[in-house]
N, C-alpha and C. Protein backbone atom coordinates (compact mmCIF):
# COMPACT_ATOMS: atom_id res chain seq x y z
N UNK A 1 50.31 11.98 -56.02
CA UNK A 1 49.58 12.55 -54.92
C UNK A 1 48.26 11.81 -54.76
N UNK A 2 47.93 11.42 -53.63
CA UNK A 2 46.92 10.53 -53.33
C UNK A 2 45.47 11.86 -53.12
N UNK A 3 44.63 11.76 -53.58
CA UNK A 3 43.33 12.50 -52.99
C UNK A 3 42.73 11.36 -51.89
N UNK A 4 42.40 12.38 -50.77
CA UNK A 4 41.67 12.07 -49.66
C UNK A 4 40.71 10.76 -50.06
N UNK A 5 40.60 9.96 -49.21
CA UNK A 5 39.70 8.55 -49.32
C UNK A 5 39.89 7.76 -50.74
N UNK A 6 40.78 8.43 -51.63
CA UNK A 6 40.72 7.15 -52.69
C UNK A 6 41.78 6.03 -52.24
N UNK A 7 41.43 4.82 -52.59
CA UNK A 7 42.39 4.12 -52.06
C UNK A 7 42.73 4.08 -50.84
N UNK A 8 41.68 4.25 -49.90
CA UNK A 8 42.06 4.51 -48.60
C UNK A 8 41.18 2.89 -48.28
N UNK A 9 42.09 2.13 -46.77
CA UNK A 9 41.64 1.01 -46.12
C UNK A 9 40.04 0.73 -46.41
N UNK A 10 39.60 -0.24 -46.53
CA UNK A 10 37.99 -0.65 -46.47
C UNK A 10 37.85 0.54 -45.28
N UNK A 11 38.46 0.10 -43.57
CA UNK A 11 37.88 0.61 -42.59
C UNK A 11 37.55 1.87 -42.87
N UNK A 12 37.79 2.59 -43.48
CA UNK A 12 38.15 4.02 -43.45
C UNK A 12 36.96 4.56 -44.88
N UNK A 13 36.50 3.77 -45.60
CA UNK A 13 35.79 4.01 -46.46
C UNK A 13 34.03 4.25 -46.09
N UNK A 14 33.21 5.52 -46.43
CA UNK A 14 32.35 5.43 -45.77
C UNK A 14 31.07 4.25 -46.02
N UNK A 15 29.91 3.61 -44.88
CA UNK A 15 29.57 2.35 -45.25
C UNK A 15 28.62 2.83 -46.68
N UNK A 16 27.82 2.29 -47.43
CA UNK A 16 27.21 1.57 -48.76
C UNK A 16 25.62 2.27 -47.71
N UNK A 17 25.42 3.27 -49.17
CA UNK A 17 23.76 3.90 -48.18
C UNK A 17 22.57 2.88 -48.00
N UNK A 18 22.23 3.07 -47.56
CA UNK A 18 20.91 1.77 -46.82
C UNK A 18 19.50 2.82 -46.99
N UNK A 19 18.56 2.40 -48.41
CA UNK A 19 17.64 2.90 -48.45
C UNK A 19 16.72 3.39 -47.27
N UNK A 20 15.77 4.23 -46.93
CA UNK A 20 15.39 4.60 -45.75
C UNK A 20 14.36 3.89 -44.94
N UNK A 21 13.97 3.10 -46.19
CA UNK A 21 12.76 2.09 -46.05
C UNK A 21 13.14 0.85 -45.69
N UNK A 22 14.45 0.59 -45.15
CA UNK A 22 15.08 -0.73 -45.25
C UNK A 22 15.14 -0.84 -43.47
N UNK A 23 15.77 0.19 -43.09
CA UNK A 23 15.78 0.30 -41.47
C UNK A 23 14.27 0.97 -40.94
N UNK A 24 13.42 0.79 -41.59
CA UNK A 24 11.72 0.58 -41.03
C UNK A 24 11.29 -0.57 -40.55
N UNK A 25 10.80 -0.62 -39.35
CA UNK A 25 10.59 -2.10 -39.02
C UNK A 25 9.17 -2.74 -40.16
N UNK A 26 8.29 -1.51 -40.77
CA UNK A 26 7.30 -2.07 -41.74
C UNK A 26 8.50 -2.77 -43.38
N UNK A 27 9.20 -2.56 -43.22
CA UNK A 27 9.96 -2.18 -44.43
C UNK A 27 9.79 -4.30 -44.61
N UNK A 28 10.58 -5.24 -43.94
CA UNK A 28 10.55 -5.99 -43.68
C UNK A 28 9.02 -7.35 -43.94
N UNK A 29 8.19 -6.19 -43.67
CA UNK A 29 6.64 -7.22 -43.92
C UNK A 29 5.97 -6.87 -45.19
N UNK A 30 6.50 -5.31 -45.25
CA UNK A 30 5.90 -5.09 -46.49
C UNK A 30 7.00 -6.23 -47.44
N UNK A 31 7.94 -5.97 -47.82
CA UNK A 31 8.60 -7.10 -49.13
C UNK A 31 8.46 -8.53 -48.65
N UNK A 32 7.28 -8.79 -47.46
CA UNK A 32 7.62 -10.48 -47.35
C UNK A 32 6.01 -10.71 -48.27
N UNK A 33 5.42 -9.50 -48.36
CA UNK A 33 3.84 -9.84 -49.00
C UNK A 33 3.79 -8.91 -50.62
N UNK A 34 5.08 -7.83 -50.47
CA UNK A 34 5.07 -7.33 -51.93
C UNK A 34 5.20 -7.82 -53.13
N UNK A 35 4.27 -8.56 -54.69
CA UNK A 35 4.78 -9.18 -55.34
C UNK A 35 6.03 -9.28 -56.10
N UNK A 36 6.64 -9.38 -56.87
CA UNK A 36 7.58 -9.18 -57.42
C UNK A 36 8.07 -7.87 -58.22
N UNK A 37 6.65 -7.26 -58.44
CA UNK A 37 6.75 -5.74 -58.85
C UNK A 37 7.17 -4.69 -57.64
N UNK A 38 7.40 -5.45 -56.40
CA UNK A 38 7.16 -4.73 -55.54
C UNK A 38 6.30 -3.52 -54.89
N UNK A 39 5.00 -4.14 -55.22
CA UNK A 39 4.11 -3.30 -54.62
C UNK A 39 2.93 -4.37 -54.24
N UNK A 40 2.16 -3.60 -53.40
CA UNK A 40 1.36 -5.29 -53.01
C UNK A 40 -0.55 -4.86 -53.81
N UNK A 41 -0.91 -5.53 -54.33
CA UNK A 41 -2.34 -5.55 -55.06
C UNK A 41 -3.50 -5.74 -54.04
N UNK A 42 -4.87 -5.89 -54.24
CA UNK A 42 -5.77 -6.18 -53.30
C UNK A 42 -5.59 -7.82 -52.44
N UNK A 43 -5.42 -8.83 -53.50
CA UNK A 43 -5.12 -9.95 -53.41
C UNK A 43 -3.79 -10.15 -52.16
N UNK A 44 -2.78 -9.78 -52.90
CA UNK A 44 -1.43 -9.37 -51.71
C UNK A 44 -1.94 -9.10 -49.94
N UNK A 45 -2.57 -8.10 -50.26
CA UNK A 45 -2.96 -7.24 -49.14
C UNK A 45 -4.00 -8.17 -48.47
N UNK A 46 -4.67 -8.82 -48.95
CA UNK A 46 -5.66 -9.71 -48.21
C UNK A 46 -5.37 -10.57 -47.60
N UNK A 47 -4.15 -11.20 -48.29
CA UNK A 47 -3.79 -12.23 -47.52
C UNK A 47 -2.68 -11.65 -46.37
N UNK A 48 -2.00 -10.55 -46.89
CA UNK A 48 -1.12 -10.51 -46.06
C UNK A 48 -2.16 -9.35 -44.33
N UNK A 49 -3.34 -9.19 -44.61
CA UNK A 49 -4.57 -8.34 -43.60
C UNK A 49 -4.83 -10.06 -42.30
N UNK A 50 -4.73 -11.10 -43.46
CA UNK A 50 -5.61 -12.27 -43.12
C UNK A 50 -4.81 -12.79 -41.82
N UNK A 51 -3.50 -12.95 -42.90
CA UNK A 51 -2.32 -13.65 -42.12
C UNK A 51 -1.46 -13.17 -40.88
N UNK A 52 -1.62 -11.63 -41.00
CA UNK A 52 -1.09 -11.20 -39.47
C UNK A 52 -2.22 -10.84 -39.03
N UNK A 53 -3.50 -11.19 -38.73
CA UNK A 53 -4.49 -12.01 -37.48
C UNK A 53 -4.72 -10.37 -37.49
N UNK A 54 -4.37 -9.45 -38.55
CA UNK A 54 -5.18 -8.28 -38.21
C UNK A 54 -6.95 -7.54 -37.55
N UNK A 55 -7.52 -8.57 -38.35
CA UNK A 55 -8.83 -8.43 -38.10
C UNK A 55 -8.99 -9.14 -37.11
N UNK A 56 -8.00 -9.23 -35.86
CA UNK A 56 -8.38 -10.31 -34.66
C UNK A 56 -9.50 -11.41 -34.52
N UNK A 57 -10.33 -11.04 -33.81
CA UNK A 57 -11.83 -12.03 -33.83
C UNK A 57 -12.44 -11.71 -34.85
N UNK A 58 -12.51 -10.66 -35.73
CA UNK A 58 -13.55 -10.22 -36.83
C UNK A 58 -13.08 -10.88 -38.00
N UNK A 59 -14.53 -10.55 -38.99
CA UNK A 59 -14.16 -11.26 -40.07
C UNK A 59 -13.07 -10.52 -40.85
N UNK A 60 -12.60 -12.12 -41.58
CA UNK A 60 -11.66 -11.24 -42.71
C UNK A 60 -11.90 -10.31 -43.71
N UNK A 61 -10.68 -9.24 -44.24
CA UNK A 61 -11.66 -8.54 -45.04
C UNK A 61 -11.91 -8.86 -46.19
N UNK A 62 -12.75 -8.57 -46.96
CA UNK A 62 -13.14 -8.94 -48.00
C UNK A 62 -12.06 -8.58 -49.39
N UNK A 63 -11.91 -9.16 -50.58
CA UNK A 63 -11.51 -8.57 -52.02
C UNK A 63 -12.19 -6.98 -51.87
N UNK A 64 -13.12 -6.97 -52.00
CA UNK A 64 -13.50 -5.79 -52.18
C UNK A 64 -13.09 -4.77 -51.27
N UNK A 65 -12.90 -4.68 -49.73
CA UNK A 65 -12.43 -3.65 -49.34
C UNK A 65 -11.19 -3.74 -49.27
N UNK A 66 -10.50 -4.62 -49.44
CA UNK A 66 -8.92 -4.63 -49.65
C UNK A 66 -8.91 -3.62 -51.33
N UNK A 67 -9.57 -3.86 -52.07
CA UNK A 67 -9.43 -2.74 -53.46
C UNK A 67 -9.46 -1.76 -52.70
N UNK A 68 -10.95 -1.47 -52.24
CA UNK A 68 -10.83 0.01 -51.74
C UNK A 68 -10.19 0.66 -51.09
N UNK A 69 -9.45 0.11 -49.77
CA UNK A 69 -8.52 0.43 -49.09
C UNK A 69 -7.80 1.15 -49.70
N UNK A 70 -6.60 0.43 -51.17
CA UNK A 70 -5.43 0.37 -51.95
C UNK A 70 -6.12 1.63 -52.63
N UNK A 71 -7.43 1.82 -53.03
CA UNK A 71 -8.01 3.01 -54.27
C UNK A 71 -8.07 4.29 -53.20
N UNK A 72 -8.02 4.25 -52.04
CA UNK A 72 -7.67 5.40 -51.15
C UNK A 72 -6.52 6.19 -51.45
N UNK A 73 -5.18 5.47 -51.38
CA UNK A 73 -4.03 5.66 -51.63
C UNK A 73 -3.59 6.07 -52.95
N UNK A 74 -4.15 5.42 -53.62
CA UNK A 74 -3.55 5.11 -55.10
C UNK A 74 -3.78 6.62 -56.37
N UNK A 75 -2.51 7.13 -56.33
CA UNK A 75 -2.48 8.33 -56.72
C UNK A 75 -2.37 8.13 -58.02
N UNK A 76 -1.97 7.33 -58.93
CA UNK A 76 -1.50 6.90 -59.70
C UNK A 76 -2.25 5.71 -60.42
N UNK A 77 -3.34 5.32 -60.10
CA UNK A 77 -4.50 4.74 -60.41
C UNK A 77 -3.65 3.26 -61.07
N UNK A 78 -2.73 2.67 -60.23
CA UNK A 78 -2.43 1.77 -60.75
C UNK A 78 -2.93 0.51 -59.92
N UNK A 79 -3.67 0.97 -59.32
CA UNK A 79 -4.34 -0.60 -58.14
C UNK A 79 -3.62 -1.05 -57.29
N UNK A 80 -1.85 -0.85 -57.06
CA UNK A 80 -1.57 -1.27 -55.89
C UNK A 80 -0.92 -0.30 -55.29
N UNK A 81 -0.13 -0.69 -54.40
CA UNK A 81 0.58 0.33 -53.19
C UNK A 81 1.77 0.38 -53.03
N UNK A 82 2.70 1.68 -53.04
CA UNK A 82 4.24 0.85 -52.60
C UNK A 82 4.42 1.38 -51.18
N UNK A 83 5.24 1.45 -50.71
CA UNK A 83 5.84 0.77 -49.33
C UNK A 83 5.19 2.02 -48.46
N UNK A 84 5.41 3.55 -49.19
CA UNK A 84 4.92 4.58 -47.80
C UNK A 84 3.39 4.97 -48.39
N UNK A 85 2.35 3.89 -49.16
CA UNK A 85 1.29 3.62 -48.93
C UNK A 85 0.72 2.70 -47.47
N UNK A 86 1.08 2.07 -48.04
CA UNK A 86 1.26 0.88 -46.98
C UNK A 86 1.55 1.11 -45.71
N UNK A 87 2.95 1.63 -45.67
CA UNK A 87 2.49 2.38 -44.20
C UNK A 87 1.56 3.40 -43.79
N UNK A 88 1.00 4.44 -44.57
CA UNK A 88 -0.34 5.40 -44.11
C UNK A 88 -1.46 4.03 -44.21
N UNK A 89 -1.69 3.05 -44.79
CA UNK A 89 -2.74 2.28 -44.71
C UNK A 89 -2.72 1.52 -43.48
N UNK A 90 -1.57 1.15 -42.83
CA UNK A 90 -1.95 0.38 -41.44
C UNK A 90 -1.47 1.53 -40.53
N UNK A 91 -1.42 2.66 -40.79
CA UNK A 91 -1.83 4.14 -39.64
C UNK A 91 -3.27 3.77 -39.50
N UNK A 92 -3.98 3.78 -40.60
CA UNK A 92 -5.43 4.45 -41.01
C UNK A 92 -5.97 2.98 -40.17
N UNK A 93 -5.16 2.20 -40.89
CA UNK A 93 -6.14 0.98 -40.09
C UNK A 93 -6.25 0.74 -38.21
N UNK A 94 -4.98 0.83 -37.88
CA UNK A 94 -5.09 0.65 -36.46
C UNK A 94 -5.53 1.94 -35.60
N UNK A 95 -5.89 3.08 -36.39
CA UNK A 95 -6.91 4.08 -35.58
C UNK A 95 -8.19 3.53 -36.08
N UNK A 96 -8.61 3.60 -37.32
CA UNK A 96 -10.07 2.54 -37.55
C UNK A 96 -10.29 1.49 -36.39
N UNK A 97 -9.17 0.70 -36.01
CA UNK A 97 -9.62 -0.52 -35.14
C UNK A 97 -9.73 -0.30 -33.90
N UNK A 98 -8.84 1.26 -33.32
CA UNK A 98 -9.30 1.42 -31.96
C UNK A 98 -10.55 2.48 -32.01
N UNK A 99 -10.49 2.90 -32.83
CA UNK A 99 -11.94 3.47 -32.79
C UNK A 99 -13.01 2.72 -32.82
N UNK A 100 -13.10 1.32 -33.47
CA UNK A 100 -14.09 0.59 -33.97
C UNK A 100 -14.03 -0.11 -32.43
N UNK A 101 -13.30 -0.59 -31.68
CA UNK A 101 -13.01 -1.13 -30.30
C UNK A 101 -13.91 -0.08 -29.30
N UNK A 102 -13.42 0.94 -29.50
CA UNK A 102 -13.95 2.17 -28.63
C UNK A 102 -15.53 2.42 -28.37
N UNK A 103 -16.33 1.97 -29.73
CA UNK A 103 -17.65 2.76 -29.78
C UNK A 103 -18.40 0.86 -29.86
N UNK A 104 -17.33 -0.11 -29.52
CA UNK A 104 -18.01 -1.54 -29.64
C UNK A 104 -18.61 -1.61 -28.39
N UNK A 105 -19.02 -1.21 -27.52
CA UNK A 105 -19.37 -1.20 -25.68
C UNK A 105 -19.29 -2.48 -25.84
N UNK A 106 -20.06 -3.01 -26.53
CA UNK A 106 -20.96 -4.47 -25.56
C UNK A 106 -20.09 -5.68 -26.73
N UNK A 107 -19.13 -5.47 -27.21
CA UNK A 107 -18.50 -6.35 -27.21
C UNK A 107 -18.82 -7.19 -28.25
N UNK A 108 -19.70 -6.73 -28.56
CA UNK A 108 -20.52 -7.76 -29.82
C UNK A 108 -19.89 -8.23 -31.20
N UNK A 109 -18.69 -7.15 -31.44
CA UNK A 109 -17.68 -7.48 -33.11
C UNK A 109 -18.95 -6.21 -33.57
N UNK A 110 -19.79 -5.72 -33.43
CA UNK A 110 -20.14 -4.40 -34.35
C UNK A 110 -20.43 -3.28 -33.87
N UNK A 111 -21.07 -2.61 -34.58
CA UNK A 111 -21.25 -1.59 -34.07
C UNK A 111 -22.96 -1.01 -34.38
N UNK A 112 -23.87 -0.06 -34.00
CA UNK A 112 -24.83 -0.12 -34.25
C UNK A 112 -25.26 1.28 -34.65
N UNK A 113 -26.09 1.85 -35.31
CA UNK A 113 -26.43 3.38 -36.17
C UNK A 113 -25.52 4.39 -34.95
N UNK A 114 -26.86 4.08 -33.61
CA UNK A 114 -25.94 5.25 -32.91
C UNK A 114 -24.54 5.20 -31.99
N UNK A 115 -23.61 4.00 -32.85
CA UNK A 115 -22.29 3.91 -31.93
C UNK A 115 -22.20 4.65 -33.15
N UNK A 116 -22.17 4.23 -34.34
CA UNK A 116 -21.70 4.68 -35.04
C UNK A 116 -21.75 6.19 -35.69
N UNK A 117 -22.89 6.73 -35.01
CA UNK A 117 -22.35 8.46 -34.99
C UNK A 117 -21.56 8.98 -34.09
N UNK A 118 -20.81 8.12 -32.98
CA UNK A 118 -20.50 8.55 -32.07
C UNK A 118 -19.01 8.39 -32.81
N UNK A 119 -18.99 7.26 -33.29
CA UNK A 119 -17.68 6.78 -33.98
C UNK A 119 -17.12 7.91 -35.20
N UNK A 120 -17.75 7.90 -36.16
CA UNK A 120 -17.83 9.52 -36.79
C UNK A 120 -17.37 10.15 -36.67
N UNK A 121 -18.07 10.73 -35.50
CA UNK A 121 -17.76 12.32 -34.72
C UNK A 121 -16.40 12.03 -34.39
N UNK A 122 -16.37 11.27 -33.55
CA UNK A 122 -14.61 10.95 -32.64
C UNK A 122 -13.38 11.17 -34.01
N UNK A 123 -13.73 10.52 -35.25
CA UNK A 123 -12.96 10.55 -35.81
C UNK A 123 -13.24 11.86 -36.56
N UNK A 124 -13.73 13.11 -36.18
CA UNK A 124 -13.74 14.39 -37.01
C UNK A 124 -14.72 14.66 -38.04
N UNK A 125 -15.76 13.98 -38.18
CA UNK A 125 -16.45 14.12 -39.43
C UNK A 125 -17.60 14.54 -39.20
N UNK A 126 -18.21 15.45 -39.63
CA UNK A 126 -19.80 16.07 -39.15
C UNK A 126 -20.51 15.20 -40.13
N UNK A 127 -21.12 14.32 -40.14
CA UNK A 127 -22.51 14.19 -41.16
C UNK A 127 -24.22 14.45 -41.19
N UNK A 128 -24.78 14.78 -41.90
CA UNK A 128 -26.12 14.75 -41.48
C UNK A 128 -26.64 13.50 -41.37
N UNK A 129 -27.93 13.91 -40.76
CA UNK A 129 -28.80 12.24 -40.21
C UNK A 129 -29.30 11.72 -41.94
N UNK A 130 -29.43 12.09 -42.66
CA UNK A 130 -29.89 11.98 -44.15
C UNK A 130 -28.67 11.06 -44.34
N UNK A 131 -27.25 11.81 -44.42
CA UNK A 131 -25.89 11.09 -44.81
C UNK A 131 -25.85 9.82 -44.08
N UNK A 132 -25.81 9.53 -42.80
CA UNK A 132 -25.71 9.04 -41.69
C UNK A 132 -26.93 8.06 -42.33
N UNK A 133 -28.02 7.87 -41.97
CA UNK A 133 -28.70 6.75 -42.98
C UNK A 133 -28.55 5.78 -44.24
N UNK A 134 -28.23 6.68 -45.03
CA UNK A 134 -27.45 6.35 -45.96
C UNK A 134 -26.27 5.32 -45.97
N UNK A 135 -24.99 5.86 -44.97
CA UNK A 135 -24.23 5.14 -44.43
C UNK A 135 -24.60 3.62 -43.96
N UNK A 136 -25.55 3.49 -43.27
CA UNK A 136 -25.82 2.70 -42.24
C UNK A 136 -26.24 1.48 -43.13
N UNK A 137 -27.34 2.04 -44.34
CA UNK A 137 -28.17 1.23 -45.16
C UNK A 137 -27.24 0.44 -45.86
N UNK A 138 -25.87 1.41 -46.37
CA UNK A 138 -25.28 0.63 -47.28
C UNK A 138 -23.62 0.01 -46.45
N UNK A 139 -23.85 0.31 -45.20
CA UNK A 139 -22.56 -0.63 -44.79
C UNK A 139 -23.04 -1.70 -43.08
N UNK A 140 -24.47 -1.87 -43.30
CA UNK A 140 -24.62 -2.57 -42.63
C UNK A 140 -25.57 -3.94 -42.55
N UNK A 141 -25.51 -4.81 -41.73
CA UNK A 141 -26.34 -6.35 -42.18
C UNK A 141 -27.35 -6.36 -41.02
N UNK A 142 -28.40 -6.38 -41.12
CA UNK A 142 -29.70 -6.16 -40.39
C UNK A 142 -29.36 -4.99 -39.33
N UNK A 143 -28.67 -3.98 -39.76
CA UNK A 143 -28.82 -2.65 -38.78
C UNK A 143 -27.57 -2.83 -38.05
N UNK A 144 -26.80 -3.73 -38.23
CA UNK A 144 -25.15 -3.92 -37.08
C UNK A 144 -23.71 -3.76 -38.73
N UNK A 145 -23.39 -2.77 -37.93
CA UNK A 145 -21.61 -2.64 -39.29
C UNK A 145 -20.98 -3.38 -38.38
N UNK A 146 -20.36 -4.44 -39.09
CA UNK A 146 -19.24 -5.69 -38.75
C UNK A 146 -18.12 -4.57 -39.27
N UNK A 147 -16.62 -5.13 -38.75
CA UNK A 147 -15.38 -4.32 -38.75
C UNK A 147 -15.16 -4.35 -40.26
N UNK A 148 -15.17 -5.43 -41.05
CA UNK A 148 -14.75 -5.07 -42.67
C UNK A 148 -15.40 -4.01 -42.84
N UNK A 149 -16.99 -4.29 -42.96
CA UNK A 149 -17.75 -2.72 -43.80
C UNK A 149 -17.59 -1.80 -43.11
N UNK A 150 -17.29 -1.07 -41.63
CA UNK A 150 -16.52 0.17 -41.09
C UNK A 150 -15.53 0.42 -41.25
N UNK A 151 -14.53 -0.53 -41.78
CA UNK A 151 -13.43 0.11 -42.65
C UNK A 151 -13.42 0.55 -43.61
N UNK A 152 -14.58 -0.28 -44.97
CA UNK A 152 -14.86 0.26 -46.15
C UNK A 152 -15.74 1.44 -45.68
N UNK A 153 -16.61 1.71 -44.65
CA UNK A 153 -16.94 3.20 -45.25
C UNK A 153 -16.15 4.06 -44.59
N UNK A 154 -15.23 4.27 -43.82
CA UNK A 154 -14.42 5.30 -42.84
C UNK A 154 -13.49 5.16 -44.40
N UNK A 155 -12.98 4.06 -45.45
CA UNK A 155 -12.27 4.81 -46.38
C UNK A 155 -13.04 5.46 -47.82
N UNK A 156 -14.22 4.85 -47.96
CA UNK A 156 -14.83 5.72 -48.60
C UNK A 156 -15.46 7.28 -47.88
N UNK A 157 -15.36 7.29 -47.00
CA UNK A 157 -15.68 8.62 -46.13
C UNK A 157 -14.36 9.50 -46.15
N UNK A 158 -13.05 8.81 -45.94
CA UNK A 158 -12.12 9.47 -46.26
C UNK A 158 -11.99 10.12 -47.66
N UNK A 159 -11.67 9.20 -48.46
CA UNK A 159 -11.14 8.99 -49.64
C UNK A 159 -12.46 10.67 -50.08
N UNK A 160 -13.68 10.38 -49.83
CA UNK A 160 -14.45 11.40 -50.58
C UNK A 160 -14.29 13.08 -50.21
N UNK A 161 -14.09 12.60 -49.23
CA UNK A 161 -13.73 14.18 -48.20
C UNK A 161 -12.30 14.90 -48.65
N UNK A 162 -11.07 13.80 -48.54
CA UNK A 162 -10.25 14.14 -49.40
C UNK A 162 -10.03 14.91 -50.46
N UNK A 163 -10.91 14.13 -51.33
CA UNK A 163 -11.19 14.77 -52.47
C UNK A 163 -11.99 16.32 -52.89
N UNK A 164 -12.61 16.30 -52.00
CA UNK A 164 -13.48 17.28 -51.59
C UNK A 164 -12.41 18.47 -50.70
N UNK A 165 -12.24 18.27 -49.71
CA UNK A 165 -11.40 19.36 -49.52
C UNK A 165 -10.01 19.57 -50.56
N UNK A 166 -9.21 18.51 -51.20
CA UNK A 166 -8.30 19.43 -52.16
C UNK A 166 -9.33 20.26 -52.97
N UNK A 167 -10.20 20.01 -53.46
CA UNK A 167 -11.15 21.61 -54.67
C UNK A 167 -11.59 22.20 -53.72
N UNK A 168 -11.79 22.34 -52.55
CA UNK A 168 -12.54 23.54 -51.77
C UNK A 168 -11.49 24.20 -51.30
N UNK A 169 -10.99 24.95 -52.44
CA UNK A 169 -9.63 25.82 -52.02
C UNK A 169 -10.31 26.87 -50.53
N UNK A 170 -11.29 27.82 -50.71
CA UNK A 170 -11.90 28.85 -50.15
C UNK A 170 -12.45 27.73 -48.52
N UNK A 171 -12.73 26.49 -48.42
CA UNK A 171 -13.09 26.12 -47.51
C UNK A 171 -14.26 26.95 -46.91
N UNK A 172 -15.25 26.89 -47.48
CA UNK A 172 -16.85 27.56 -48.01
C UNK A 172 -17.41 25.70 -47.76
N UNK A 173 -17.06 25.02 -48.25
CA UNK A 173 -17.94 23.65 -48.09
C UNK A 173 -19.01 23.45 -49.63
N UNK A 174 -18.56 23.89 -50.09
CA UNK A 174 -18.74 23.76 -51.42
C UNK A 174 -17.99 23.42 -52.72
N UNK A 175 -18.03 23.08 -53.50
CA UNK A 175 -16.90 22.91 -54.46
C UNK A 175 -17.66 22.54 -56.05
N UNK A 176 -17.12 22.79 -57.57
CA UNK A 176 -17.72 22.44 -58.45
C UNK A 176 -16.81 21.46 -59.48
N UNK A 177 -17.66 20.16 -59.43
CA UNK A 177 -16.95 19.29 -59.98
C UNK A 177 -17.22 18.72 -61.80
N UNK A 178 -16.21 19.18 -62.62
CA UNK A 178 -16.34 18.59 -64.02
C UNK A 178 -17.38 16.88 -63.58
N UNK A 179 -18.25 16.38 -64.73
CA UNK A 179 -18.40 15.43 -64.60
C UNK A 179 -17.65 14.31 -64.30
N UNK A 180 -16.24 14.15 -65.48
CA UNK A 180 -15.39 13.32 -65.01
C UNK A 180 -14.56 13.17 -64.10
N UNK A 181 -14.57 14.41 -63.44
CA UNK A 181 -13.66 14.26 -62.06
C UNK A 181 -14.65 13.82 -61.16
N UNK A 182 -15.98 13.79 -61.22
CA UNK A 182 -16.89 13.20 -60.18
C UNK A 182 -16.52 11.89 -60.35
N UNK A 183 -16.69 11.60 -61.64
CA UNK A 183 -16.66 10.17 -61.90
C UNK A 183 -15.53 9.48 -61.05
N UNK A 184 -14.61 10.12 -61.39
CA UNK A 184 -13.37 9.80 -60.58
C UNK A 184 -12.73 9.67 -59.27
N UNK A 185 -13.73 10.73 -58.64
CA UNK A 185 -13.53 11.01 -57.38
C UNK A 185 -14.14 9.65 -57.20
N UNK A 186 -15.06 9.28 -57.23
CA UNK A 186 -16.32 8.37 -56.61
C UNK A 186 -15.97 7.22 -56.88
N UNK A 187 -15.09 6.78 -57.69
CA UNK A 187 -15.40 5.13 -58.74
C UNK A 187 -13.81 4.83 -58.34
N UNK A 188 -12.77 5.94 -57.72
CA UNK A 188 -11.54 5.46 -57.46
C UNK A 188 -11.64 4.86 -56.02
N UNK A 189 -12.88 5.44 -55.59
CA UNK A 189 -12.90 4.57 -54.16
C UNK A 189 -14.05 3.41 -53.82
């Protein structure tokens, strides 16, 4: 007695499953820049940011915010990314870039203190003018944020808030952090 489909024609056999990440059109660019571990590192990611002309006219991004980028994601504190990182990282990036487009008026490649509260806000984030200074001092070059350092702080702005709302269970806007989870929160991004 034959059971159903054994030994039944190739045609008739159902096809060989096709991971889900394979029929992604990212699926494809991510393994042409993933190293052999298959996951891509800061290095990976830089070149592969450089090489598809991502940063259009702007500068390339730097080692350093290519880490940070990857330390956004990286749940697992292993420094790189696998594939449905990678895709939330060029979500995050191509709203960063039309936002960063959006609040550029004059065309200049930056942005200036007060585009950049405007930029902020658009993207959901209340800060104070204290915070907002702060910001400015440390992600900008004579008073103008070029597109690398508005990416590094929109993901250190993420990445901290993140962190911050998972412990603010009560959503009070407060939260109390062990030392080493500060440490952690802060130094993973």
């Amino acid at each position: 007695m034959a059971y159903p489909g054994y030994g039944a024609p190739a045609a008739f056999c159902p096809p060989m499953f096709t991971p889900p990440a394979a029929s992604d059109p990212m699926w494809g660019f991510f393994t042409a820049v993933a190293g052999q571990d298959g996951e891509v590192d800061a290095e990976e990611l830089q070149t592969c940011l450089t090489q598809s002309g991502f940063s259009g006219s702007y500068t390339p991004f730097s080692l350093d915010t290519c880490r940070i980028m990857i330390s956004m994601l990286d749940k697992d504190y292993s420094g790189k990314m696998g594939f449905g990182e990678f895709k939330e990282l060029f979500t995050a990036l191509n709203g960063w870039k039309q936002n960063f487009m959006a609040f550029d008026r004059d065309r200049s490649g930056t942005v200036e203190r007060h585009e950049m509260i405007q930029a902020i806000s658009a993207m959901g984030y209340q800060v104070s003018p204290r915070v907002l200074d702060v910001m400015v001092k440390r992600y900008s070059r004579r008073g103008r944020i070029y597109f690398d350092d508005y990416v590094a702080c929109c993901v250190k702005l993420r990445a901290l808030t993140d962190n911050f709302r998972r412990r603010d269970m009560m959503q009070q806007g407060r939260v109390t952090f062990l030392y080493d989870d500060f440490i952690l929160c802060t130094m993973a991004v």
